[in-house]
N, C-alpha and C. Protein backbone atom coordinates (compact mmCIF):
# COMPACT_ATOMS: atom_id res chain seq x y z
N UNK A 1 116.84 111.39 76.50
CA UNK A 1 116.63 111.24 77.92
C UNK A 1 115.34 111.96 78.32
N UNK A 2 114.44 111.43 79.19
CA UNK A 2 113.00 111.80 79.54
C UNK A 2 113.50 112.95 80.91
N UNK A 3 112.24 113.86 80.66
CA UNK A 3 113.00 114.91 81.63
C UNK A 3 112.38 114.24 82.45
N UNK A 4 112.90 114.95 84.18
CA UNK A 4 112.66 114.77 85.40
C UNK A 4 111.02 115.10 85.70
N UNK A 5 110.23 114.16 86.20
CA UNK A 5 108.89 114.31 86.89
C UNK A 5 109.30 115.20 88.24
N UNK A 6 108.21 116.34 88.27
CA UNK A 6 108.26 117.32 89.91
C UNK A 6 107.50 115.90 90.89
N UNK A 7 106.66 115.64 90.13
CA UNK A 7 105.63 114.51 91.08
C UNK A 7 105.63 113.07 90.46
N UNK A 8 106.72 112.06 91.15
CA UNK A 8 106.76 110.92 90.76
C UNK A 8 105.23 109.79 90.76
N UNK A 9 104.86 110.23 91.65
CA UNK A 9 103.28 109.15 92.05
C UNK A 9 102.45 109.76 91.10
N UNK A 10 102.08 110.89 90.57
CA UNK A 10 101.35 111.32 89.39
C UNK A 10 102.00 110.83 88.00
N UNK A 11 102.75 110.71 87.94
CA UNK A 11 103.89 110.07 86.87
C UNK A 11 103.50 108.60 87.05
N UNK A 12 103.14 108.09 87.49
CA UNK A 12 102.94 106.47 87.85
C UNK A 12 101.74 105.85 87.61
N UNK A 13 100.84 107.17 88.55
CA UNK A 13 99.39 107.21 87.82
C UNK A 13 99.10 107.26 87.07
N UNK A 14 99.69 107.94 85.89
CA UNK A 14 99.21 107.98 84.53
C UNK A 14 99.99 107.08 83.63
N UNK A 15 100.67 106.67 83.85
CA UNK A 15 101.09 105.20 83.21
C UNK A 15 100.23 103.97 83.80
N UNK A 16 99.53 104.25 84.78
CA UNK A 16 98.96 102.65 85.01
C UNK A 16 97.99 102.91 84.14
N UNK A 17 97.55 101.43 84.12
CA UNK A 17 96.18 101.10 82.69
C UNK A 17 95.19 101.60 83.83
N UNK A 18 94.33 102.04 83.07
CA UNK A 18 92.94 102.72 84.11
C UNK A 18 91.80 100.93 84.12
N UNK A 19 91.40 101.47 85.11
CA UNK A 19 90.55 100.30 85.62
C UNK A 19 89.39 99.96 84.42
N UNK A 20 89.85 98.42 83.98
CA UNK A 20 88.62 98.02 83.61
C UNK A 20 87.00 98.47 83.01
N UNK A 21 86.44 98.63 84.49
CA UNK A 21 85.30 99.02 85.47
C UNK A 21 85.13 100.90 85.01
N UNK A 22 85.76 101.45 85.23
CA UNK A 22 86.16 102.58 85.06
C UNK A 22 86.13 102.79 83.59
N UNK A 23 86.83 101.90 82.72
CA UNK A 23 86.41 102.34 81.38
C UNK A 23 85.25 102.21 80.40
N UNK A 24 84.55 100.75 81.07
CA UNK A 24 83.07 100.40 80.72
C UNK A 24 81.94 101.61 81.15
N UNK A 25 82.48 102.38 82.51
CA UNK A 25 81.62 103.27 82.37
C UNK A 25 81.97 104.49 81.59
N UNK A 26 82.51 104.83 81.77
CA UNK A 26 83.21 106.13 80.91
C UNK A 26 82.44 105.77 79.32
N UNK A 27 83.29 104.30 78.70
CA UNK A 27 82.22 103.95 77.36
C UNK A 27 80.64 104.59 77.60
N UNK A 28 80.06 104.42 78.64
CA UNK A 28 78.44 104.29 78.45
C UNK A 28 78.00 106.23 78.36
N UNK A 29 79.03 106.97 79.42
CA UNK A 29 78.78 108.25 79.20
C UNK A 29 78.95 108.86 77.59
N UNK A 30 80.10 107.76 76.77
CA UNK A 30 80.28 108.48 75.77
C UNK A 30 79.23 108.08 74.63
N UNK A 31 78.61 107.05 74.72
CA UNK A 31 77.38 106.44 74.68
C UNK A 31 76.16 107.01 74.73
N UNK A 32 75.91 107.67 75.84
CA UNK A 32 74.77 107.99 75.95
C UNK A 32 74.69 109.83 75.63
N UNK A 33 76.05 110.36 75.10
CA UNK A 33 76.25 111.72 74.88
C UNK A 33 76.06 111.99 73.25
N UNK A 34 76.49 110.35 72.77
CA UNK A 34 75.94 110.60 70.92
C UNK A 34 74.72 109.55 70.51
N UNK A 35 74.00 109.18 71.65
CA UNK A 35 72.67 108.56 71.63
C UNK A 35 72.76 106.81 71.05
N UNK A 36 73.72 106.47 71.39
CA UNK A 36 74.08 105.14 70.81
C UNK A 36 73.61 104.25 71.89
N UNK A 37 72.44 103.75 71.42
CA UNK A 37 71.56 102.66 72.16
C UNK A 37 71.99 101.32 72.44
N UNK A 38 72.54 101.18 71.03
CA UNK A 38 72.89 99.82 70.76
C UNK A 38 74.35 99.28 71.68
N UNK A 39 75.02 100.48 71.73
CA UNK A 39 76.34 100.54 72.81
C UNK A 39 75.63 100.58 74.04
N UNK A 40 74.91 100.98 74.46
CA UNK A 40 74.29 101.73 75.85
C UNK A 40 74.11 99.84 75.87
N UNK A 41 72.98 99.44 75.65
CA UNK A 41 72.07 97.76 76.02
C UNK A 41 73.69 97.21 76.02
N UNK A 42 74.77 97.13 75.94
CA UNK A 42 75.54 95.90 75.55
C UNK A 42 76.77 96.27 76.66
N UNK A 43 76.28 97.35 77.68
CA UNK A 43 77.14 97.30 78.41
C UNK A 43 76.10 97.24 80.06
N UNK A 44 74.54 97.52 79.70
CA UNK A 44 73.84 97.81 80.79
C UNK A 44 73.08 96.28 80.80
N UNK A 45 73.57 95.31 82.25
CA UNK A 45 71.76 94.29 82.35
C UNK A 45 70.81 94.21 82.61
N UNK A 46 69.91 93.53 81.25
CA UNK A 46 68.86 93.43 81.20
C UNK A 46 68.16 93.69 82.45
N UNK A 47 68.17 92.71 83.49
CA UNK A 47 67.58 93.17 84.80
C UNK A 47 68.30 94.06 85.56
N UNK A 48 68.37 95.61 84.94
CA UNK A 48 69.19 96.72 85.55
C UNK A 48 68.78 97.11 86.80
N UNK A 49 69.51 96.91 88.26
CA UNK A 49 68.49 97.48 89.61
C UNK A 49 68.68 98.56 89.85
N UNK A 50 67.85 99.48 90.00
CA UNK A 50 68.10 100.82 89.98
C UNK A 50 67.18 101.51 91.30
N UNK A 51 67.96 102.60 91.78
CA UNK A 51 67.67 103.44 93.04
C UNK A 51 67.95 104.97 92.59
N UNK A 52 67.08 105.48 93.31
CA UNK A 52 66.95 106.84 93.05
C UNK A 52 66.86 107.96 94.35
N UNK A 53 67.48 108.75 94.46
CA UNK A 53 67.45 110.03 95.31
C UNK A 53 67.74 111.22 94.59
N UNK A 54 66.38 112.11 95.01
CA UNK A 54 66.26 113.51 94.91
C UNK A 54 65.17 113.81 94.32
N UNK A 55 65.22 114.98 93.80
CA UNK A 55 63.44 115.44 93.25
C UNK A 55 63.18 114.86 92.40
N UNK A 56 61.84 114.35 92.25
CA UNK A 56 61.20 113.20 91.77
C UNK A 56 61.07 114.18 90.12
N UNK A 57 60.90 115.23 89.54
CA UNK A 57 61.28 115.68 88.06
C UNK A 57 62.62 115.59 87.31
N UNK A 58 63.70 115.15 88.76
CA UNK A 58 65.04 114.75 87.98
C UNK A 58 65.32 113.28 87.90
N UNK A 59 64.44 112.31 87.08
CA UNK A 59 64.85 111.23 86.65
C UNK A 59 65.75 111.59 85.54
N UNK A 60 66.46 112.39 85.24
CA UNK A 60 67.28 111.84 84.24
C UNK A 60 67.58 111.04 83.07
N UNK A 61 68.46 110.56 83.90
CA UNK A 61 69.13 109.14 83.90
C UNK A 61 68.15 108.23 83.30
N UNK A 62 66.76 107.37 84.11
CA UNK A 62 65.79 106.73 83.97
C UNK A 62 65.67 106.83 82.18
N UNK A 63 65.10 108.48 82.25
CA UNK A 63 64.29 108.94 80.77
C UNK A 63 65.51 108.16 80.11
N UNK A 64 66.87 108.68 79.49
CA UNK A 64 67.63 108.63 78.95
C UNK A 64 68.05 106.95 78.77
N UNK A 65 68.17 106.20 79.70
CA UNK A 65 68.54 104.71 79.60
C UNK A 65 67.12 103.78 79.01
N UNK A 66 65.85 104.67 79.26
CA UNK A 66 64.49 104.09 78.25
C UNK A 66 64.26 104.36 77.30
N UNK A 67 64.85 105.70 76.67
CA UNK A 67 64.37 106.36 75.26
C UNK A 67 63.74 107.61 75.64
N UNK A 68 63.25 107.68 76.44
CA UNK A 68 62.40 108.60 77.18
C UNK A 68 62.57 110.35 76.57
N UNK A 69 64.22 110.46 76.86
CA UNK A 69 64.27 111.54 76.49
C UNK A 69 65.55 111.40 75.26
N UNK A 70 66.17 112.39 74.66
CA UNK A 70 67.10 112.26 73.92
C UNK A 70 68.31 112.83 74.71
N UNK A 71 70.34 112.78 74.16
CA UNK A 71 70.91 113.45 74.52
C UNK A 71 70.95 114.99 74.84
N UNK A 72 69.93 115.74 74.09
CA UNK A 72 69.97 117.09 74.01
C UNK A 72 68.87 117.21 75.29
N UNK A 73 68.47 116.59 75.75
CA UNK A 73 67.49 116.97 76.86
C UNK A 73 68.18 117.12 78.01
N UNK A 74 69.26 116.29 78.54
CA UNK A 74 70.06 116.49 79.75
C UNK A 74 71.75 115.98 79.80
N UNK A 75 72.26 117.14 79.68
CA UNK A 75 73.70 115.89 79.56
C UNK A 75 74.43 115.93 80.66
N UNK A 76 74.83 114.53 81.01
CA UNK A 76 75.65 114.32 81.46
C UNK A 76 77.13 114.43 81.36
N UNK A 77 77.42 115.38 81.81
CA UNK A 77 79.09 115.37 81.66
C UNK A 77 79.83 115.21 82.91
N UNK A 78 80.76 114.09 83.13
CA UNK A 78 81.25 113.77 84.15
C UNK A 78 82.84 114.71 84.64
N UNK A 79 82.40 115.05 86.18
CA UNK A 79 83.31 115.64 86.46
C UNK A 79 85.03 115.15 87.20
N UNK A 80 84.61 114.16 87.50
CA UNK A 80 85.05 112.95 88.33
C UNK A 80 84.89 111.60 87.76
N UNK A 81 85.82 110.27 87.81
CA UNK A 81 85.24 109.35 87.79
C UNK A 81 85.85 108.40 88.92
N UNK A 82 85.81 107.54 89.49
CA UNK A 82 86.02 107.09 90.44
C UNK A 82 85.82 105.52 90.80
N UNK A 83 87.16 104.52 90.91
CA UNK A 83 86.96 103.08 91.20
C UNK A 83 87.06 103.23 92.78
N UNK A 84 85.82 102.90 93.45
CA UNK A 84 86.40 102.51 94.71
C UNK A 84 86.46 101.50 95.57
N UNK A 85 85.89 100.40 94.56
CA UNK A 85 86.42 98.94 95.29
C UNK A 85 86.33 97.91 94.02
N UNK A 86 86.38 96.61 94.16
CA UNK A 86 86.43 95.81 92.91
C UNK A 86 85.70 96.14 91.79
N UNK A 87 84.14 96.52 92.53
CA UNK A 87 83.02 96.64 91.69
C UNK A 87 82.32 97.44 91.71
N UNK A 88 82.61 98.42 91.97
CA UNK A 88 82.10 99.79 92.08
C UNK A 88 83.04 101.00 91.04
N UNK A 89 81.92 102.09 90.84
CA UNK A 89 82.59 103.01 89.93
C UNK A 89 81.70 104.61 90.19
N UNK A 90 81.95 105.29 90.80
CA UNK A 90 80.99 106.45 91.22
C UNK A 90 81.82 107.65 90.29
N UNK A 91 80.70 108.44 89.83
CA UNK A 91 80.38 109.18 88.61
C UNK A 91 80.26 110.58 89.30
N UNK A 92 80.77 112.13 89.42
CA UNK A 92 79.90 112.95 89.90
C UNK A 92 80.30 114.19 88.64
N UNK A 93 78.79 114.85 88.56
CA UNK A 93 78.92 115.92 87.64
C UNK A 93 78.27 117.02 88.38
N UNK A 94 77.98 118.07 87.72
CA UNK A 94 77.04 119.10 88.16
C UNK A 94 77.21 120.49 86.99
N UNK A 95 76.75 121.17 87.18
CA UNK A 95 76.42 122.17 86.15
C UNK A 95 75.80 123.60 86.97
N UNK A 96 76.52 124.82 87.42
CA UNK A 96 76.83 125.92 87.70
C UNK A 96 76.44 125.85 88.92
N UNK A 97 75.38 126.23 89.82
CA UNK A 97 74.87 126.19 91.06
C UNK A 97 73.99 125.41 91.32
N UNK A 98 72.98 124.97 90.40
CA UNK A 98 72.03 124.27 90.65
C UNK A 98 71.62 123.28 90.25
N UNK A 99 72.61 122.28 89.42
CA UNK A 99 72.33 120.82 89.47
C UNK A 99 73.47 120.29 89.95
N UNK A 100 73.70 119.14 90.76
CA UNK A 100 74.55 118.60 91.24
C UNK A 100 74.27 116.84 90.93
N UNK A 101 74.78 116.01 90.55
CA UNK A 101 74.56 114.35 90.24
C UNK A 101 75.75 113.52 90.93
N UNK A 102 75.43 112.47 91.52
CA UNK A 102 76.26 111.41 91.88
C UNK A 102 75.93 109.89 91.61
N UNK A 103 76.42 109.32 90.07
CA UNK A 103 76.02 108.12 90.16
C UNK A 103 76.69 107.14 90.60
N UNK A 104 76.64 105.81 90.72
CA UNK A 104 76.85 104.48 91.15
C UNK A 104 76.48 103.49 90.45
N UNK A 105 77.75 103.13 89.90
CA UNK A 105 77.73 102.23 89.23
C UNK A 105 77.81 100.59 89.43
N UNK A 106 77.60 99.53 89.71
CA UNK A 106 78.07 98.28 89.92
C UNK A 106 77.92 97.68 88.76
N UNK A 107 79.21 96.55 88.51
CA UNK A 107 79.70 96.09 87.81
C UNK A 107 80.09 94.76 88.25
N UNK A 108 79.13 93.59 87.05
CA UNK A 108 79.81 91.99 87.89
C UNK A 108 81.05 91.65 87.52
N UNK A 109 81.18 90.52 87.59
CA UNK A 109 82.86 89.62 87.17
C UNK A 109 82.58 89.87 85.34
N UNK A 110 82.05 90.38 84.74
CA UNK A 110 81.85 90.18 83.65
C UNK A 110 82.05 91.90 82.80
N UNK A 111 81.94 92.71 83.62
CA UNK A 111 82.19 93.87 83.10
C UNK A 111 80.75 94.54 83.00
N UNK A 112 79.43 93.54 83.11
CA UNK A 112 78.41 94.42 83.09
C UNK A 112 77.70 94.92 84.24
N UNK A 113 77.31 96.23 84.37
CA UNK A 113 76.49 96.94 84.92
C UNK A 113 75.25 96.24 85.29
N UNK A 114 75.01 96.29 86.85
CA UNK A 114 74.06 95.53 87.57
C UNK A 114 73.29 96.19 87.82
N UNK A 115 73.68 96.97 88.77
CA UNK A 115 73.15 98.36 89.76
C UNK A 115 73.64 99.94 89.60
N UNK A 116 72.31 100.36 89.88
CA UNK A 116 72.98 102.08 89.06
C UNK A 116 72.40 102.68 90.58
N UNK A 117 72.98 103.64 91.21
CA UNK A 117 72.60 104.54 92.05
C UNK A 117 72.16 105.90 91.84
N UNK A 118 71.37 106.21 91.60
CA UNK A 118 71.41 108.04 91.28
C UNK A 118 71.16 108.91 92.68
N UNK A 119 71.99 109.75 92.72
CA UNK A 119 71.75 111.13 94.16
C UNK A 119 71.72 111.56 93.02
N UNK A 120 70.32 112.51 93.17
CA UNK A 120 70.57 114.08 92.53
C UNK A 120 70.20 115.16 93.66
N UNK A 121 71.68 116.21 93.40
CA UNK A 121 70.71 117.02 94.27
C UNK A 121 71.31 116.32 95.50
N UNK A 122 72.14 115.91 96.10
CA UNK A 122 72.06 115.07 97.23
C UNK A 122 73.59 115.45 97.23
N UNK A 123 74.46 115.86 98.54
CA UNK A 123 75.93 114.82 99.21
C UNK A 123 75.66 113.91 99.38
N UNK A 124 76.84 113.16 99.01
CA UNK A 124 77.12 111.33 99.49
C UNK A 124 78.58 110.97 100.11
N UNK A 125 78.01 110.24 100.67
CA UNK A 125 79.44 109.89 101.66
C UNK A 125 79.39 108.38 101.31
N UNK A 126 80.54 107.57 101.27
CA UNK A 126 80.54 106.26 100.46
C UNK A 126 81.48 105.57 102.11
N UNK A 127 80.59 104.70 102.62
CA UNK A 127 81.48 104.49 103.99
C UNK A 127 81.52 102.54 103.89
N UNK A 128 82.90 102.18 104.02
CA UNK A 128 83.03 100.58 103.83
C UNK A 128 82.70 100.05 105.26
N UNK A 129 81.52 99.12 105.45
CA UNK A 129 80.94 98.75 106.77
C UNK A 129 81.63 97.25 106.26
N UNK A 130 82.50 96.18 105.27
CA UNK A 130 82.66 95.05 105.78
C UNK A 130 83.37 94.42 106.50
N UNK A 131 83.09 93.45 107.36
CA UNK A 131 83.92 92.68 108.23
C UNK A 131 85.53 93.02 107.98
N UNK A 132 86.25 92.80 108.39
CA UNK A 132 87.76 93.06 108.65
C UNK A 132 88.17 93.98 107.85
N UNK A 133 87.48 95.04 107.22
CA UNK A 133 87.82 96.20 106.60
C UNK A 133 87.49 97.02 107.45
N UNK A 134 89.09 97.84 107.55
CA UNK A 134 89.45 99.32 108.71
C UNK A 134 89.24 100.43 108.02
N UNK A 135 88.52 100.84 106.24
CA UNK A 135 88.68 101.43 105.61
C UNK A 135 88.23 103.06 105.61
N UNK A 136 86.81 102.73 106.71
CA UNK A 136 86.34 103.95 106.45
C UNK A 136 85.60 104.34 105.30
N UNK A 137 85.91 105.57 105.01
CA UNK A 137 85.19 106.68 103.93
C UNK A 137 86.46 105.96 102.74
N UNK A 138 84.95 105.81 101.72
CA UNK A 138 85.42 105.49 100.71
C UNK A 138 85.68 106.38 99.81
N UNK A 139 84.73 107.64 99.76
CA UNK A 139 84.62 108.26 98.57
C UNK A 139 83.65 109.51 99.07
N UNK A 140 84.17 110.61 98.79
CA UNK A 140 82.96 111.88 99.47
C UNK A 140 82.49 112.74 98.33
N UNK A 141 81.38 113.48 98.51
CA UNK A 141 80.87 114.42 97.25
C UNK A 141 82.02 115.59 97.55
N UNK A 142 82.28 116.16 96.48
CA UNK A 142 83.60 116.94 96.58
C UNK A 142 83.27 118.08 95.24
N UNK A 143 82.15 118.39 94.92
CA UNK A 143 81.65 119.58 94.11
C UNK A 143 82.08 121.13 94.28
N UNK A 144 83.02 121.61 93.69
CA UNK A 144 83.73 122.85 93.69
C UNK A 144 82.45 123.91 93.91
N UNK A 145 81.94 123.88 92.51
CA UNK A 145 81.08 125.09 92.42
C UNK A 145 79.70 125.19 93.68
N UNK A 146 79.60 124.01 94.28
CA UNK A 146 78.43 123.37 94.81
C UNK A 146 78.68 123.81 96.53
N UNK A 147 80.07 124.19 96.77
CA UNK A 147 80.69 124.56 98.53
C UNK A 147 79.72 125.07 99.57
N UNK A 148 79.22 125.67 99.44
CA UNK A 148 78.08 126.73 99.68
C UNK A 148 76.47 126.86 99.54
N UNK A 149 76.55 125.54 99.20
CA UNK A 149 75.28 125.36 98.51
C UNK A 149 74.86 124.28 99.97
N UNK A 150 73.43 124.71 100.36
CA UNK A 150 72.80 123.55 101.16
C UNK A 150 72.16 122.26 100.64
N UNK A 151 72.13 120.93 101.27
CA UNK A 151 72.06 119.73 100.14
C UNK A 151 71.53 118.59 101.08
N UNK A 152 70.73 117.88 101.13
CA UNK A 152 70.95 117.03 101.78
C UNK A 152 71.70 116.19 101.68
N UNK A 153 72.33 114.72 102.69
CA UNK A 153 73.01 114.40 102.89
C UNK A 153 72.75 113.11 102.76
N UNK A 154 73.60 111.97 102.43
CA UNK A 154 73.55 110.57 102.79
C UNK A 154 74.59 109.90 102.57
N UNK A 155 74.55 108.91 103.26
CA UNK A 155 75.87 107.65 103.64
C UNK A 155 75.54 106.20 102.71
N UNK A 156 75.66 105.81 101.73
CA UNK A 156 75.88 104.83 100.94
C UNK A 156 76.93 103.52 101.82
N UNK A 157 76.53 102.69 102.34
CA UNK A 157 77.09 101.53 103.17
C UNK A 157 77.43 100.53 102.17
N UNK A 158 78.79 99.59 102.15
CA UNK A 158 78.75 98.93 101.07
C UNK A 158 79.82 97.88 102.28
């Protein structure tokens, strides 16, 4: 006999299959942490659209998805991962006081990566503006170590 769950809805959560979307990215972090290129191209498209916020020496991301730099130059380790609508998948990490990251992921009917968002260095607020959606805030920067820290700010409209 299975013992008693204190928290049934956490018990539920972790029996559901994790999203899709959610695991294609997760693949690409684990991807791009043992430098596997060939995994990285077969989940990212060719015409990748990409946006950027924050100080223009933290491309990252950029270096790393061109060759630019290697894994040992910046890693990404995700602190969070996050589905918050069909096709979306937002990423946030950070590292002691002074780096903070929020990516954005989009994902077509096909499982591949369209659009990448990078905040570095930035809060984000993820707010649903479509027609007959009452939804609101989709998704907020929520960085423990980061509370106290001043940042600028922005609203991602989807």
């Amino acid at each position: 006999m299975e013992p008693a769950t204190a928290n049934p809805e956490a018990a539920a959560a972790a029996a559901a299959p994790e999203n899709p979307n959610v695991t294609t990215v997760r693949s690409l972090y684990t991807a791009l942490a043992s430098g596997g290129s060939r995994q990285i191209s077969g989940l990212i498209a060719s015409d990748l659209e990409w946006w950027f916020h924050g100080p223009q020496n933290c491309h990252h991301m950029m270096k790393m998805l061109t060759g630019k730099s290697s894994p040992t130059d910046f890693k990404f380790e995700p602190r969070s991962i996050d589905a918050v609508d069909g096709e979306r998948v937002i990423v946030e990490g950070w590292e002691g006081a002074q780096v903070y990251w929020v990516h954005v992921w989009t994902l077509n009917e096909d499982g591949v990566i369209t659009q990448f968002r990078e905040y570095f260095n930035t809060w984000l607020t993820v707010w649903d503006l479509r027609p007959l959606s009452c939804t609101g805030t989709l998704w907020q920067s929520h960085p423990q170590d980061l509370a106290k820290r001043s940042l600028p700010g922005l609203m991602l409209a989807i």
